[in-house]
Structures are given as C-alpha cells and as structure tokens.
N, C-alpha and C. Protein backbone atom coordinates (compact mmCIF):
# COMPACT_ATOMS: atom_id res chain seq x y z
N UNK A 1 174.94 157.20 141.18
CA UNK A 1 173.78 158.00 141.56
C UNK A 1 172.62 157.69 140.61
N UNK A 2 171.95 157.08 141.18
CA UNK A 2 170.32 157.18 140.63
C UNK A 2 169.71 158.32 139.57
N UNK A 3 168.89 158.42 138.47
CA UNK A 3 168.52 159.68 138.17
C UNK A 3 167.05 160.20 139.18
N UNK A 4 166.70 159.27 139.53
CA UNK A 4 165.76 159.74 140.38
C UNK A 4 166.44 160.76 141.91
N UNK A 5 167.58 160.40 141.95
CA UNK A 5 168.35 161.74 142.94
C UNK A 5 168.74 162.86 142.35
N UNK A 6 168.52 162.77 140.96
CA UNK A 6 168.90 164.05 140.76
C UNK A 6 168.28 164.98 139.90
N UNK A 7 167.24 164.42 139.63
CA UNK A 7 166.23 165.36 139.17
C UNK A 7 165.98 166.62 140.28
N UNK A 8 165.28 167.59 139.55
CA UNK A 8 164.84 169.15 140.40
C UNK A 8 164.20 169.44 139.69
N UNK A 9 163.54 168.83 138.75
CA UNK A 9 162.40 169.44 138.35
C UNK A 9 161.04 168.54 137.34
N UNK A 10 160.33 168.59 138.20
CA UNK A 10 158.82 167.81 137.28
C UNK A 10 157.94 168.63 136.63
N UNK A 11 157.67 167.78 135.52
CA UNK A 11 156.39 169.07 134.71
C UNK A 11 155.66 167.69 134.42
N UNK A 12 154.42 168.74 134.96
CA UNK A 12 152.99 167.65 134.44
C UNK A 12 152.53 168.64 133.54
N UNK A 13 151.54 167.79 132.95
CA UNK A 13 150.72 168.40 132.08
C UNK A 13 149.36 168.78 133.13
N UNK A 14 148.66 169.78 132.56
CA UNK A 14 147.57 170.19 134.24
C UNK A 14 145.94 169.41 133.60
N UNK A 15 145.59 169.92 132.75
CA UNK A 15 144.06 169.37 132.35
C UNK A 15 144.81 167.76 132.09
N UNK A 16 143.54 167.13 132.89
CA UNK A 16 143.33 165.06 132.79
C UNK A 16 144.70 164.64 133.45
N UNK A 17 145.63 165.68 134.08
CA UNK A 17 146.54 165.10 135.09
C UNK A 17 147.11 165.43 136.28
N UNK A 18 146.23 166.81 136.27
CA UNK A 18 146.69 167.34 137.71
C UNK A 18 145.03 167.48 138.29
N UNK A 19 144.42 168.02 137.44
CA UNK A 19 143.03 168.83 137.10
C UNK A 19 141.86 168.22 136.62
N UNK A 20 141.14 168.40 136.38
CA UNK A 20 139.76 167.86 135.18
C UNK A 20 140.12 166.75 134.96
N UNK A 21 139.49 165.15 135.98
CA UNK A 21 139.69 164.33 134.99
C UNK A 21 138.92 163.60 133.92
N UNK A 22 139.58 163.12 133.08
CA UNK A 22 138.52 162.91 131.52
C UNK A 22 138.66 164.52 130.91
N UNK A 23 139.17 165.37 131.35
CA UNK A 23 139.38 166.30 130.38
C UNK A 23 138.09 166.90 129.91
N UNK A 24 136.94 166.91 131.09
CA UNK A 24 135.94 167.46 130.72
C UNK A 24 135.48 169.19 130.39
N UNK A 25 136.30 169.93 131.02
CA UNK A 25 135.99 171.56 130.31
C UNK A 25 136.21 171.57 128.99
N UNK A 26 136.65 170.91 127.72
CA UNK A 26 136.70 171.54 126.65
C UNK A 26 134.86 170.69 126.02
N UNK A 27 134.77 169.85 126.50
CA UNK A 27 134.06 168.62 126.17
C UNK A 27 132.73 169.51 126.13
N UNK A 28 132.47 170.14 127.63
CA UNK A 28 131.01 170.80 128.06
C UNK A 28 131.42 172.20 127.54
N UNK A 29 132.40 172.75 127.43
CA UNK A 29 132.11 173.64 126.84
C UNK A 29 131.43 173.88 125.23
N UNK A 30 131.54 172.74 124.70
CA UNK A 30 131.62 172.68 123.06
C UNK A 30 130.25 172.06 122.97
N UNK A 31 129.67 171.10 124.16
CA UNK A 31 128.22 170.86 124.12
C UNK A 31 127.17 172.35 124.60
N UNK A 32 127.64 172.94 125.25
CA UNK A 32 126.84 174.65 125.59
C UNK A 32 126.95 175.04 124.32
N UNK A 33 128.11 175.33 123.60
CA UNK A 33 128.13 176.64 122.54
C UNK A 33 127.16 175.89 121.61
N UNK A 34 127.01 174.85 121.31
CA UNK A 34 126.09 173.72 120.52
C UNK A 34 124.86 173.77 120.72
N UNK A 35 124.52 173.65 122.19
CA UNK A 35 123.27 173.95 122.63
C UNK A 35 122.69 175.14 122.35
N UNK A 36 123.35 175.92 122.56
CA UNK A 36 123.35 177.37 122.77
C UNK A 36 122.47 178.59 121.07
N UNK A 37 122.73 177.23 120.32
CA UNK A 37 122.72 177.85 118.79
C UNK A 37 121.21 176.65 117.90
N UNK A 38 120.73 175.78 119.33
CA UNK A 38 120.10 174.72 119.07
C UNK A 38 120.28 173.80 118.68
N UNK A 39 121.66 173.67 118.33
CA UNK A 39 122.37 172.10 117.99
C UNK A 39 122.58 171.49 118.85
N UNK A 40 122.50 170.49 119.41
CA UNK A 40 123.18 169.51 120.68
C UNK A 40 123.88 168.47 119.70
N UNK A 41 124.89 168.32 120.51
CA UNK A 41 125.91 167.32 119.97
C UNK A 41 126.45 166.78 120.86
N UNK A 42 126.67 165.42 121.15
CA UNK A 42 127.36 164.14 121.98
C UNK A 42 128.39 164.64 122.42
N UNK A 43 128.44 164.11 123.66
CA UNK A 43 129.99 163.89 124.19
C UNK A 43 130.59 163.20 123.14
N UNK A 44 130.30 161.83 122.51
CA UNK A 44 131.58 161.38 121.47
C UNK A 44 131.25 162.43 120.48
N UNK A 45 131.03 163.01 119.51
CA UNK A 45 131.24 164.04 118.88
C UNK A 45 131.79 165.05 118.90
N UNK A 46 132.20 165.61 120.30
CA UNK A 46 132.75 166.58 120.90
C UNK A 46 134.23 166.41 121.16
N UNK A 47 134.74 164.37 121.56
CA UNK A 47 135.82 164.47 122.01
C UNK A 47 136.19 163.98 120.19
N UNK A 48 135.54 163.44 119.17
CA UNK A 48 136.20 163.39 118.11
C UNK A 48 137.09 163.69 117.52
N UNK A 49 137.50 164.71 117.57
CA UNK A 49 138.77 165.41 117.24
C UNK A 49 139.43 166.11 118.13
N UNK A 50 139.48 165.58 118.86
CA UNK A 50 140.40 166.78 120.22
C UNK A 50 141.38 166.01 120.11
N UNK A 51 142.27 167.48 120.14
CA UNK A 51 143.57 167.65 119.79
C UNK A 51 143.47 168.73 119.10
N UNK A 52 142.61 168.96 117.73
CA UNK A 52 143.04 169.69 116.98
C UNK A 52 142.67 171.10 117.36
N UNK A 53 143.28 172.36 116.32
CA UNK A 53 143.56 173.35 117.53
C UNK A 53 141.82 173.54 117.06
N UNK A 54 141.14 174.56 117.90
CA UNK A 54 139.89 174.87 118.31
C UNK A 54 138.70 175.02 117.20
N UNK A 55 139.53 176.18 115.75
CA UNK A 55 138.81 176.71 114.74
C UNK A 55 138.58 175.08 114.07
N UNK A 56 140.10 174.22 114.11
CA UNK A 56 139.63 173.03 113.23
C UNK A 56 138.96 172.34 113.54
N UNK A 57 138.61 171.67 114.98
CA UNK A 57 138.08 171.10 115.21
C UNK A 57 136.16 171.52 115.59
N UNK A 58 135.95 172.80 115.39
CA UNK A 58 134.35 173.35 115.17
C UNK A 58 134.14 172.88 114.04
N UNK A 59 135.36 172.98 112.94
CA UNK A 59 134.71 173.02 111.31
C UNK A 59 134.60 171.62 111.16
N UNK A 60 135.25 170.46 112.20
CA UNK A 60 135.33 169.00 111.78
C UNK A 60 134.28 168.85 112.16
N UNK A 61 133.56 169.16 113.43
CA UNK A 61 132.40 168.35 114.10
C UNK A 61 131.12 169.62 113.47
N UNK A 62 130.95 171.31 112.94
CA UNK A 62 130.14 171.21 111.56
C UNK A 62 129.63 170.58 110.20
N UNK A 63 131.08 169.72 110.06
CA UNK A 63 131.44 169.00 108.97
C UNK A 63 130.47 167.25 108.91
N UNK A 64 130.21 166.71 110.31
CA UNK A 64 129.56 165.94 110.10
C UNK A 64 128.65 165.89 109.77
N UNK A 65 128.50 164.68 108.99
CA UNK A 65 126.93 164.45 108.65
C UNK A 65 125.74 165.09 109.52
N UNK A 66 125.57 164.01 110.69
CA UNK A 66 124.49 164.73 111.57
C UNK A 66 124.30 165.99 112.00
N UNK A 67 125.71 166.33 112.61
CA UNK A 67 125.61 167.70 113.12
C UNK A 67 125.58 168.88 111.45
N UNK A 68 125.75 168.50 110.81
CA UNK A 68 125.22 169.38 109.60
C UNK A 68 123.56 169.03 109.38
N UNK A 69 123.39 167.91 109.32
CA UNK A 69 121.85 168.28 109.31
C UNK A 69 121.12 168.50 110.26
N UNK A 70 121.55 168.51 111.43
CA UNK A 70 120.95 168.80 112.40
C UNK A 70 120.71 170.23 112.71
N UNK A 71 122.14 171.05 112.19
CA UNK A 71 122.40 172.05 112.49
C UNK A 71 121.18 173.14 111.50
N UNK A 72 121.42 172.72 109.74
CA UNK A 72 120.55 172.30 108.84
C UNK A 72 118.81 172.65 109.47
N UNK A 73 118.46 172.00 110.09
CA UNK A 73 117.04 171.61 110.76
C UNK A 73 116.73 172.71 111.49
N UNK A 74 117.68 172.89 112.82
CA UNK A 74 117.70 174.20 113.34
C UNK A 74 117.47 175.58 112.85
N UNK A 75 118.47 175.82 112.32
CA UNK A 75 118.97 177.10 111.77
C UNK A 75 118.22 177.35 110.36
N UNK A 76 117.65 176.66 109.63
CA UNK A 76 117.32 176.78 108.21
C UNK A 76 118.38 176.75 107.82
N UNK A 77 120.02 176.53 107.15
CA UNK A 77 120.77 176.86 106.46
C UNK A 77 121.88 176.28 106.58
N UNK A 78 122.69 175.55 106.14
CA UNK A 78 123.54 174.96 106.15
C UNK A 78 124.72 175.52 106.89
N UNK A 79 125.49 175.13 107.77
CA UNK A 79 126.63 175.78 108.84
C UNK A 79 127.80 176.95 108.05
N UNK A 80 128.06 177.76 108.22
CA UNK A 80 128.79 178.50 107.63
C UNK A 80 129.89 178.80 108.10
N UNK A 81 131.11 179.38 107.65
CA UNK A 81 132.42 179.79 107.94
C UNK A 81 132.32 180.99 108.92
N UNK A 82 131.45 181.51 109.07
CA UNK A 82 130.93 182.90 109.80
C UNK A 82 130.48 181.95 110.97
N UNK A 83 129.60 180.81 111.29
CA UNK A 83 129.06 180.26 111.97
C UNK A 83 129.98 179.70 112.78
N UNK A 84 130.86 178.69 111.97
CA UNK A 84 131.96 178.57 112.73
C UNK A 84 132.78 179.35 113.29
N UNK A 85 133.34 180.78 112.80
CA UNK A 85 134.06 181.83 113.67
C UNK A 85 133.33 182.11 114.88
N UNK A 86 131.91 182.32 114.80
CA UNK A 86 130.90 182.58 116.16
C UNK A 86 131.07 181.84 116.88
N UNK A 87 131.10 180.28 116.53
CA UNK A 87 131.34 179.10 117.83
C UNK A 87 132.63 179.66 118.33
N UNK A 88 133.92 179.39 117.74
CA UNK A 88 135.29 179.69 118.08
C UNK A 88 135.25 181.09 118.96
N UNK A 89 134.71 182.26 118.80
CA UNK A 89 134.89 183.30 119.28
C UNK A 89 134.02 183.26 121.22
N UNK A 90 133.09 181.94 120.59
CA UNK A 90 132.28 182.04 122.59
C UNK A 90 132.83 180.80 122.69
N UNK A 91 133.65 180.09 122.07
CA UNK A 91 134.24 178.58 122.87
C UNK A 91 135.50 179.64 123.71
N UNK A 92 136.02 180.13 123.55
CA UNK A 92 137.10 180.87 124.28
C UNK A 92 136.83 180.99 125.86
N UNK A 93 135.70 181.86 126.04
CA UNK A 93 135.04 182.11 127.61
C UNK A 93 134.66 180.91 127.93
N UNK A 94 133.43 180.27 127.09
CA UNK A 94 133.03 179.06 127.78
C UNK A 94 133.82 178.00 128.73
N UNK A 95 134.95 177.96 127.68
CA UNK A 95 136.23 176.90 127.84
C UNK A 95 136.98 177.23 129.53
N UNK A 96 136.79 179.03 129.88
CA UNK A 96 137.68 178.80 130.72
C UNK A 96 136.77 179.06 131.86
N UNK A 97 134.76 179.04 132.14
CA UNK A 97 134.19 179.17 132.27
C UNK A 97 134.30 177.68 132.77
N UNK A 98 134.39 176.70 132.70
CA UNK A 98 134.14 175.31 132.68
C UNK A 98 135.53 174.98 133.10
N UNK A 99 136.66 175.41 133.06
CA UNK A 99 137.61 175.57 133.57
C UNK A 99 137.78 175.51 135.12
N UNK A 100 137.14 176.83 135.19
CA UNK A 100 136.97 176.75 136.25
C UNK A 100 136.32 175.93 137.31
N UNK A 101 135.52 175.77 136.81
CA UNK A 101 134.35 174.31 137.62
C UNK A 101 135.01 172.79 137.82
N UNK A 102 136.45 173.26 136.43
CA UNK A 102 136.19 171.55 136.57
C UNK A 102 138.08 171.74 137.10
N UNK A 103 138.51 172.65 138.34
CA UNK A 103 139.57 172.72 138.52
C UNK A 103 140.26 171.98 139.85
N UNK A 104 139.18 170.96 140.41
CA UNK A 104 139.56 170.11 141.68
C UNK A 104 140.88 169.16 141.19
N UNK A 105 141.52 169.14 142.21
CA UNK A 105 142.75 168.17 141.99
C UNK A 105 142.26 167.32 141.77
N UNK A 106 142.97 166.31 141.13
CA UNK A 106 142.88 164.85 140.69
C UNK A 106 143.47 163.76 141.83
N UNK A 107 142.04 162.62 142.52
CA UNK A 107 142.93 162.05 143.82
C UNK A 107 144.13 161.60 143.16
N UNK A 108 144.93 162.37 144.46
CA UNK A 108 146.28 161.67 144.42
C UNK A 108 147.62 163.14 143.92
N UNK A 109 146.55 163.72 143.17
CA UNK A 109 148.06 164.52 142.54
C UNK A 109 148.71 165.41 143.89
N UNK A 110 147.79 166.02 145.14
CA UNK A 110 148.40 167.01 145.71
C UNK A 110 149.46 165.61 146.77
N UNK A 111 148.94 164.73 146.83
CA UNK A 111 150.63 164.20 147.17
C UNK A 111 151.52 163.63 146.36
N UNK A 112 151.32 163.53 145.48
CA UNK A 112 152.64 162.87 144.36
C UNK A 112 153.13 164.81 144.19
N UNK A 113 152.93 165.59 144.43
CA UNK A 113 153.56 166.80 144.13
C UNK A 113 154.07 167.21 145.71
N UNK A 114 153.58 166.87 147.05
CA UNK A 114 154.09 166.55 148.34
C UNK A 114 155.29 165.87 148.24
N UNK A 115 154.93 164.52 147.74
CA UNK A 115 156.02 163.38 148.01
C UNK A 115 157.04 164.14 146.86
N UNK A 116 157.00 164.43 146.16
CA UNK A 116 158.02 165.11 145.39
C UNK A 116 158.82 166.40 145.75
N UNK A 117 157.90 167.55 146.34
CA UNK A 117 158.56 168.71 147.04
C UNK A 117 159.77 167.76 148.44
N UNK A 118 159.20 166.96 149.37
CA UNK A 118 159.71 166.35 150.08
C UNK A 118 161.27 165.67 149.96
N UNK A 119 161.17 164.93 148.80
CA UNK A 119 162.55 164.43 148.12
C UNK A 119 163.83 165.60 148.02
C-alpha cells in the first residue's frame, strides 16, 4: 500500500499557501502603522525580519538606521520602547484588518483541497 492511500489527513499552512499570496497582510499592515505615525517604510524593510514574533521585529525595523532617522525627522525624538509598544498594540487590528482583504484563495488551492476531499 502506497502512503499516499493512506493518509486522512492534510495540514497546510493558510497565509502564502492557501490565502494571501506573497504573504501580504502582515507586510501592509506594518507599512499603515508606519505611515500612520509619519514614518513610511519599504516593503523590503517590512519583510526584513519576518518571522520574528511581532514586538521583535518593530524594535528590528526601529532599530535601523534609516527608519531611526527617519523616524528621528518626524517625530523630533529618537524611537522609543513606549513607541514601539504603540506600534505592536495597533499592528494587532491592522494585521487582521488586512487579513481580511487579503483572504482570496490562492489559484489552485480550492481544488488541490477538492482533489484531496475526493481521494
């Protein structure tokens, strides 16, 4: 017997494989909360550290050069630990705010999950 006969059960991962592809809701969300405070910051700046969990990765992309002086320029004042909790505390909504928008199947997944119920 094949293992492909005897599987009963698939797990995908849903964001960039069922969902959002390129994994764009965390991406636009993190360019709004940026915007939002007068900083704009890049899509590559944004996906720089993804992965890491949310608080670390605000304090990595505060942490850069530019976006510190940029931020710097804006704000009068250099980015703060308070500043960063504020991003983290509206990346939460934003995230699932953008979530939502970006929740169309990915071509192809609603039949590879067909062809699979089918088997």
């Amino acid at each position: 017997m094949r293992i492909a006969d005897r599987l009963d059960l698939e797990i995908f991962d849903w964001a960039g494989t069922m969902v959002d592809f390129g994994c764009r809701a965390p991406v636009l969300a993190l360019l709004e909360v940026f915007a939002q405070r007068g900083v704009p910051i890049t899509e590559g700046e944004a996906r720089a550290d993804m992965g890491k969990a949310k608080a670390a990765h605000v304090d990595a992309l505060l942490a850069m050069p530019r976006v510190a002086t940029a931020w710097q320029a804006a704000r009068g004042v250099a980015p703060s630990a308070a500043d960063s909790a504020a991003i983290v505390s509206d990346l939460g909504p934003m995230m699932a705010e953008q979530a939502g928008r970006m929740a169309t199947l990915i071509d192809g997944a609603r039949a590879t999950v067909e062809g699979l119920r089918a088997r």
